[in-house]
C-alpha atoms as a PDB file:
ATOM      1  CA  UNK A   1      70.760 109.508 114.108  1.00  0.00           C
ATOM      2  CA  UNK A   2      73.747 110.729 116.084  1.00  0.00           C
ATOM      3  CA  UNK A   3      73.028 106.941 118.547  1.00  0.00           C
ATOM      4  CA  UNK A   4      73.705 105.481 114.457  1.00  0.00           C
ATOM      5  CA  UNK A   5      77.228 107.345 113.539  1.00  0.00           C
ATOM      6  CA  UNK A   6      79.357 106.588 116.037  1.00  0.00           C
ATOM      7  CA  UNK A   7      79.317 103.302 116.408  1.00  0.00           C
ATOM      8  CA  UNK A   8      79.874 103.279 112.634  1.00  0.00           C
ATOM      9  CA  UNK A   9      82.558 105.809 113.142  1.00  0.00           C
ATOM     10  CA  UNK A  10      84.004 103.280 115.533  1.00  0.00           C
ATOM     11  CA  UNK A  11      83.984 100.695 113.864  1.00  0.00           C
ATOM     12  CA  UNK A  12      85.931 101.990 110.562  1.00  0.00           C
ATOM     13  CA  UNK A  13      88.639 103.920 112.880  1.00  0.00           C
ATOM     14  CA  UNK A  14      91.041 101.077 113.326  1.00  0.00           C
ATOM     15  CA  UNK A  15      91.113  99.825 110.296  1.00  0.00           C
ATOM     16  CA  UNK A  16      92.147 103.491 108.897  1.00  0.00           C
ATOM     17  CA  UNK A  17      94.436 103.959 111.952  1.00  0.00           C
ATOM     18  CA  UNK A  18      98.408 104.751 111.226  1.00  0.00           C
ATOM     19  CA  UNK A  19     100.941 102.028 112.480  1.00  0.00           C
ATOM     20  CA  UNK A  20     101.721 102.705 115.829  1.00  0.00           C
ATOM     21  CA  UNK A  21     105.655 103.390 116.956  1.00  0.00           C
ATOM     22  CA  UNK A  22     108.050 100.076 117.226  1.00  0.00           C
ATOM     23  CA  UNK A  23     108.642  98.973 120.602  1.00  0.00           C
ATOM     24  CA  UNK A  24     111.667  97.502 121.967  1.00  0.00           C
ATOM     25  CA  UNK A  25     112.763  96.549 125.441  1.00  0.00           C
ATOM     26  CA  UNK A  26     116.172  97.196 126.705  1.00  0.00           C
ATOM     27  CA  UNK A  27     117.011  93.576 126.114  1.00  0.00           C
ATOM     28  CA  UNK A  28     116.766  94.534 121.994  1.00  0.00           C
ATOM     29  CA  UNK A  29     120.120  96.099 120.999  1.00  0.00           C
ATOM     30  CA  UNK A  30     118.520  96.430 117.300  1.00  0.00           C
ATOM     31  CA  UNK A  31     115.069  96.180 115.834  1.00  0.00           C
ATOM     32  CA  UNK A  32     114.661  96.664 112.115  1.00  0.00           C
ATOM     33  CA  UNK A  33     111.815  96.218 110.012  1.00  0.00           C
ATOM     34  CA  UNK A  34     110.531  95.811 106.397  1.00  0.00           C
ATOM     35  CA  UNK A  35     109.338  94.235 103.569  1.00  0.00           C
ATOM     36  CA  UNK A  36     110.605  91.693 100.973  1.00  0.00           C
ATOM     37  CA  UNK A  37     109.408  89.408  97.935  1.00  0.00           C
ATOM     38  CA  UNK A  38     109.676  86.211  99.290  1.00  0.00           C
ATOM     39  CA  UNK A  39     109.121  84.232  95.634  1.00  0.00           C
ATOM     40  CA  UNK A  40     111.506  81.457  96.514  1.00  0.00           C
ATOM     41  CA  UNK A  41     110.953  78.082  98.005  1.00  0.00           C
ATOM     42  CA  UNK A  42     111.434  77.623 101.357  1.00  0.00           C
ATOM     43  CA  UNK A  43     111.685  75.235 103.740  1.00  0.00           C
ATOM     44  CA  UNK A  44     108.878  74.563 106.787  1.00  0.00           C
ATOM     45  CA  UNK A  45     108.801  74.080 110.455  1.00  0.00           C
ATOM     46  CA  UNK A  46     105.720  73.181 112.286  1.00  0.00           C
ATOM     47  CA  UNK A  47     104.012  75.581 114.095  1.00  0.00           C
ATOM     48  CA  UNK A  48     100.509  74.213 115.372  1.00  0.00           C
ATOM     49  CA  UNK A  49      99.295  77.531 116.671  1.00  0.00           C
ATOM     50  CA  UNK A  50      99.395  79.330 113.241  1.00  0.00           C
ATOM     51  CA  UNK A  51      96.339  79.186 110.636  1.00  0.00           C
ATOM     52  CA  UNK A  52      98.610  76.711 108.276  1.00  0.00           C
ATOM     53  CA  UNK A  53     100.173  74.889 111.029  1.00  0.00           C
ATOM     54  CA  UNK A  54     103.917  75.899 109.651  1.00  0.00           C
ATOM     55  CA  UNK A  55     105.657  78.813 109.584  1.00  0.00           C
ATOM     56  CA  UNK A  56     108.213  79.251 106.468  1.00  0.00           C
ATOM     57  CA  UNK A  57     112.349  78.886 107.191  1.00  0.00           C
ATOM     58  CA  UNK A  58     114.592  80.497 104.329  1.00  0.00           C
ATOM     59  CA  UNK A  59     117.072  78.664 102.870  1.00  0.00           C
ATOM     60  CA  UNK A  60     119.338  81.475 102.804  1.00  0.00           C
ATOM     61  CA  UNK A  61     119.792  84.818 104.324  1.00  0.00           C
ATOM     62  CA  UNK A  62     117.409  87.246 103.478  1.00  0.00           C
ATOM     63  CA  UNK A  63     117.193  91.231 102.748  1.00  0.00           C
ATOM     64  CA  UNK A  64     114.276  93.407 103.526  1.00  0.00           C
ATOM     65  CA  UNK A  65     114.116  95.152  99.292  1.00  0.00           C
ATOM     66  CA  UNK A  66     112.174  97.669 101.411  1.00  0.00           C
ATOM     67  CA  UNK A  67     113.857  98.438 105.013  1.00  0.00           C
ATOM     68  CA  UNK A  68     112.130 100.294 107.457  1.00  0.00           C
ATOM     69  CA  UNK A  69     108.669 100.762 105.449  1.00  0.00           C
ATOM     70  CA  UNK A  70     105.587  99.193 107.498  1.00  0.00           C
ATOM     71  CA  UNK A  71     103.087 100.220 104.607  1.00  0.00           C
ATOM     72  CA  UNK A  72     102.346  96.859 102.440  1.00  0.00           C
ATOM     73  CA  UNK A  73     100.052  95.897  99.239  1.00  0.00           C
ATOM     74  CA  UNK A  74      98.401  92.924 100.373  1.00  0.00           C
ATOM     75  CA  UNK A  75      99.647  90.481  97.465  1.00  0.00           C
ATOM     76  CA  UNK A  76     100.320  87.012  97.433  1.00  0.00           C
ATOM     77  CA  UNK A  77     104.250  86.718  97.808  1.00  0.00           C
ATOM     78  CA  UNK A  78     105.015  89.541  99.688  1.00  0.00           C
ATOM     79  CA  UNK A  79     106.685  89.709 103.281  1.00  0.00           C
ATOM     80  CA  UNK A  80     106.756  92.142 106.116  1.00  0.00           C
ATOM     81  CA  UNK A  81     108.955  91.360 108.943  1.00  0.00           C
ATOM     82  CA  UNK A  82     110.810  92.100 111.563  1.00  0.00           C
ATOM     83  CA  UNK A  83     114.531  91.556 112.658  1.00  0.00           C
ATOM     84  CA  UNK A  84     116.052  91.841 116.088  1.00  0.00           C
ATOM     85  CA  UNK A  85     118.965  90.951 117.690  1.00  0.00           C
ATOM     86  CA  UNK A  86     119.646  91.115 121.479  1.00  0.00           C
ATOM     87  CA  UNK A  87     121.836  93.267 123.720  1.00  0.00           C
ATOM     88  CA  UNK A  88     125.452  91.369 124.363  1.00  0.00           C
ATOM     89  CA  UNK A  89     125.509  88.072 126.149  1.00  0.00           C
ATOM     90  CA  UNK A  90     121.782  87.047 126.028  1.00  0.00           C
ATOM     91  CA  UNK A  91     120.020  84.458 124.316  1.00  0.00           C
ATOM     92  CA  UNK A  92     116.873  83.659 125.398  1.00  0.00           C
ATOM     93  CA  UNK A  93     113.692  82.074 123.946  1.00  0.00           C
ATOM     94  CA  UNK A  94     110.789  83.884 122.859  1.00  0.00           C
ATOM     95  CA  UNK A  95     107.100  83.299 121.339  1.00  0.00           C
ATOM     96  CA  UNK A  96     106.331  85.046 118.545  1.00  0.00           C
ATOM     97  CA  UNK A  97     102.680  86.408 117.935  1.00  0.00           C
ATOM     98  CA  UNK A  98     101.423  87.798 114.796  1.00  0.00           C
ATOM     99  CA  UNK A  99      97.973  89.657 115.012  1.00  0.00           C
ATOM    100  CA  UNK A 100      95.448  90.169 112.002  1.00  0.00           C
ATOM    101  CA  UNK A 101      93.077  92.784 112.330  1.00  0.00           C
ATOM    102  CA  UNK A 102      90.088  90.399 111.418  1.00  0.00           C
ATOM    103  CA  UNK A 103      91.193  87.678 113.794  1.00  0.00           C
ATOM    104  CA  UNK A 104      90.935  87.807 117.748  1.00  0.00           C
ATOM    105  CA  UNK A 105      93.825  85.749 118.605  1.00  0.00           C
ATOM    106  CA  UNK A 106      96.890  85.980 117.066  1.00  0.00           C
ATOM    107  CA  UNK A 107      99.487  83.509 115.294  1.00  0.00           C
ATOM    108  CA  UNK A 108     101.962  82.109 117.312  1.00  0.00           C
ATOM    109  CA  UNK A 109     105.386  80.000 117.483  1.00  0.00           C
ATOM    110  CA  UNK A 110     108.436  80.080 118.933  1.00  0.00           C
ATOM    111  CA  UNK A 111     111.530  81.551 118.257  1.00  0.00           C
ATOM    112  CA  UNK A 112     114.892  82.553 119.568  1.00  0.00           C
ATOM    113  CA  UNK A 113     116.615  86.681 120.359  1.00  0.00           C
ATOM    114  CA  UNK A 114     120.104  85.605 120.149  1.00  0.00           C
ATOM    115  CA  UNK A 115     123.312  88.645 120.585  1.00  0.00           C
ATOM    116  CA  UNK A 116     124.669  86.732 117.587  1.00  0.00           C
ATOM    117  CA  UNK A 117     122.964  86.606 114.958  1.00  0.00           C
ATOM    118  CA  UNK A 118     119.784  89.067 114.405  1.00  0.00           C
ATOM    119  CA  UNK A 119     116.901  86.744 114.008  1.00  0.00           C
ATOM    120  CA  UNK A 120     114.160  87.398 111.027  1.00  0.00           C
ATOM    121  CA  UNK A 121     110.107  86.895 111.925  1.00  0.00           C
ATOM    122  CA  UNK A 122     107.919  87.624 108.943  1.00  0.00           C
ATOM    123  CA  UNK A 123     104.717  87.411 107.313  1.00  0.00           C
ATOM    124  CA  UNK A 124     104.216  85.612 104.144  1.00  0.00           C
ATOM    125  CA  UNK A 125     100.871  86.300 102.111  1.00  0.00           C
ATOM    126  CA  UNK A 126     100.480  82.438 100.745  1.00  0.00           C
ATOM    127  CA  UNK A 127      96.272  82.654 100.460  1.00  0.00           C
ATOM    128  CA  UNK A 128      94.101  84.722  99.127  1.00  0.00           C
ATOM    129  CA  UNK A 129      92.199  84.876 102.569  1.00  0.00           C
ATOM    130  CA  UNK A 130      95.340  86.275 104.006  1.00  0.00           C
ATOM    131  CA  UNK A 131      94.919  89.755 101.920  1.00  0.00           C
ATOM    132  CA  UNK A 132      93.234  91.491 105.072  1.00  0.00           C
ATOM    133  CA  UNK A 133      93.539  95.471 104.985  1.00  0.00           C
ATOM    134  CA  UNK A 134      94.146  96.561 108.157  1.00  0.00           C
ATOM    135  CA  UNK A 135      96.878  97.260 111.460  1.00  0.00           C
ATOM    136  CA  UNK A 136      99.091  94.143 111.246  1.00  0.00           C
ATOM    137  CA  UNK A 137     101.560  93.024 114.310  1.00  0.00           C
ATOM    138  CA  UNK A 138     104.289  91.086 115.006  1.00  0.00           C
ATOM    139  CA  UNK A 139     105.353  90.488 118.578  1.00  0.00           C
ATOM    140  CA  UNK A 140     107.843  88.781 120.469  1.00  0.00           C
ATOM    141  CA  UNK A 141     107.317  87.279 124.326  1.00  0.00           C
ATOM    142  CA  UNK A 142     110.381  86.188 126.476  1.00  0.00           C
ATOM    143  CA  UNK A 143     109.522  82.448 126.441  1.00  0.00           C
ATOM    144  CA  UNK A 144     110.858  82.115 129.651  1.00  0.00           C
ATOM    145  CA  UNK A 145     108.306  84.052 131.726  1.00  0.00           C
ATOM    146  CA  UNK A 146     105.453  82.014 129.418  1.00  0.00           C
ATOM    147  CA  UNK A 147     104.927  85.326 127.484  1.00  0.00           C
ATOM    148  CA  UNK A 148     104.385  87.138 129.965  1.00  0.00           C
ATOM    149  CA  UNK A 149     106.938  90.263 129.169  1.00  0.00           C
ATOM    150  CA  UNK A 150     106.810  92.084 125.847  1.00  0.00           C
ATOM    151  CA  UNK A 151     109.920  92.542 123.940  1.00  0.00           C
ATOM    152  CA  UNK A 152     109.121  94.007 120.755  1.00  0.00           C
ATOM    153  CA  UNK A 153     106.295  94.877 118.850  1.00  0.00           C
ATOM    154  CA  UNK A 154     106.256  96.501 115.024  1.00  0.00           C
ATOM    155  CA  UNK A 155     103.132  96.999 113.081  1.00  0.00           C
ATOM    156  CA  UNK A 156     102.152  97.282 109.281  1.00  0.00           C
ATOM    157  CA  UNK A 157      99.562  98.970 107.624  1.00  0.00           C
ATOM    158  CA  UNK A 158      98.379  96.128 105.227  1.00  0.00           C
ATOM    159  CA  UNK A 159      96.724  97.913 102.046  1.00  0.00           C
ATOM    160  CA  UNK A 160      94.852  96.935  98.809  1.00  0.00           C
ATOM    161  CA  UNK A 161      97.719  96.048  96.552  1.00  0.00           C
ATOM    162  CA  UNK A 162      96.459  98.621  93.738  1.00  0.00           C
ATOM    163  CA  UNK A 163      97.757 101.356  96.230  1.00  0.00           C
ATOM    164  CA  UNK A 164     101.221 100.458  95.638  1.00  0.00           C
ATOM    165  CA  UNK A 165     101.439  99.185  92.429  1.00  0.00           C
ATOM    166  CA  UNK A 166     105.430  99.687  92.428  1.00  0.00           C
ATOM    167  CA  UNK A 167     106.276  96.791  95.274  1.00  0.00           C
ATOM    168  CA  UNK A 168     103.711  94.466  93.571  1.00  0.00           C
ATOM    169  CA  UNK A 169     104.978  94.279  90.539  1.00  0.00           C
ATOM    170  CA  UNK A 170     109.105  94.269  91.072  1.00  0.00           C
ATOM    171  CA  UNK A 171     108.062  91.353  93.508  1.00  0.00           C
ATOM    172  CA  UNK A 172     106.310  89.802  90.138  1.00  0.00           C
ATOM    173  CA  UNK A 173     109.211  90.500  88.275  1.00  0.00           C
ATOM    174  CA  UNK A 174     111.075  88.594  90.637  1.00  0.00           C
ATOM    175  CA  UNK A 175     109.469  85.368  91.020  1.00  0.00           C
END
């Protein structure tokens, strides 16, 4: 019986695991985090090595409504996110990589960590199949050592949306 628990026990532990600590590198002079309603159109860039083969490009500058909270109701609308901006006189490209927790390989596309302008890398629930409870990260990769060195990472606890029925519904009142 004992042979039959623990691999159960296992098995359920990351998906009831806290987010672990943000991680910058000393290239990051700031790393914020947090969560918006992202109601609005936007516009698209392509992004072949993401599940919808685009990744979403505001229109205008955006807020986090929530800053620093990494706790989010899985519902259609919402956005976690990170934003970073790099230590003085850098700009360099990086890949961004979003893991799910029911996916092995993550989302990925490139960006850019500029010392001018903090750049903004979210996560837009668009699908129902999106919704996944779970440890959510986003991830950036200097793009000029092919990924190789990590720059940031920040994850999310995604929930059931009925476990914070507050964001959910001033997003809703929103769109």
């Amino acid at each position: 019986m004992r042979a039959l628990i623990l691999p159960v026990i296992l098995a359920v532990t990351p998906a009831l695991a806290d987010p672990g600590p943000p991680f910058a590198a000393s290239v990051v002079a700031q790393l914020d985090w947090g969560i918006f309603c992202s109601g609005e159109a936007m516009d698209r860039a392509a992004a072949p090595d993401t599940d919808s083969g685009f990744i979403h490009v505001p229109r205008r500058s955006l807020s986090f409504h929530w800053p620093g909270v990494r706790r989010v109701p899985a519902a259609l609308g919402l956005a976690f996110g990170v934003e970073a901006l790099a230590q003085p006189g850098m700009v360099q490209p990086v890949e961004i990589r979003v893991f799910h927790p029911d996916r092995p390989l993550p989302e990925r596309w490139d960006s850019t960590l500029s010392d001018t302008a903090a750049s903004l890398v979210f996560f837009r629930f668009d699908r129902a199949d999106e919704l996944t409870p779970g440890i959510w990260a986003i991830e950036a990769h200097d793009g000029a050592d092919d990924g190789a060195s990590l720059l940031y990472r920040v994850e999310f606890e995604i929930v059931p949306a009925e476990a914070l029925p507050e964001m959910v519904h001033a997003c809703e009142a929103t769109a």
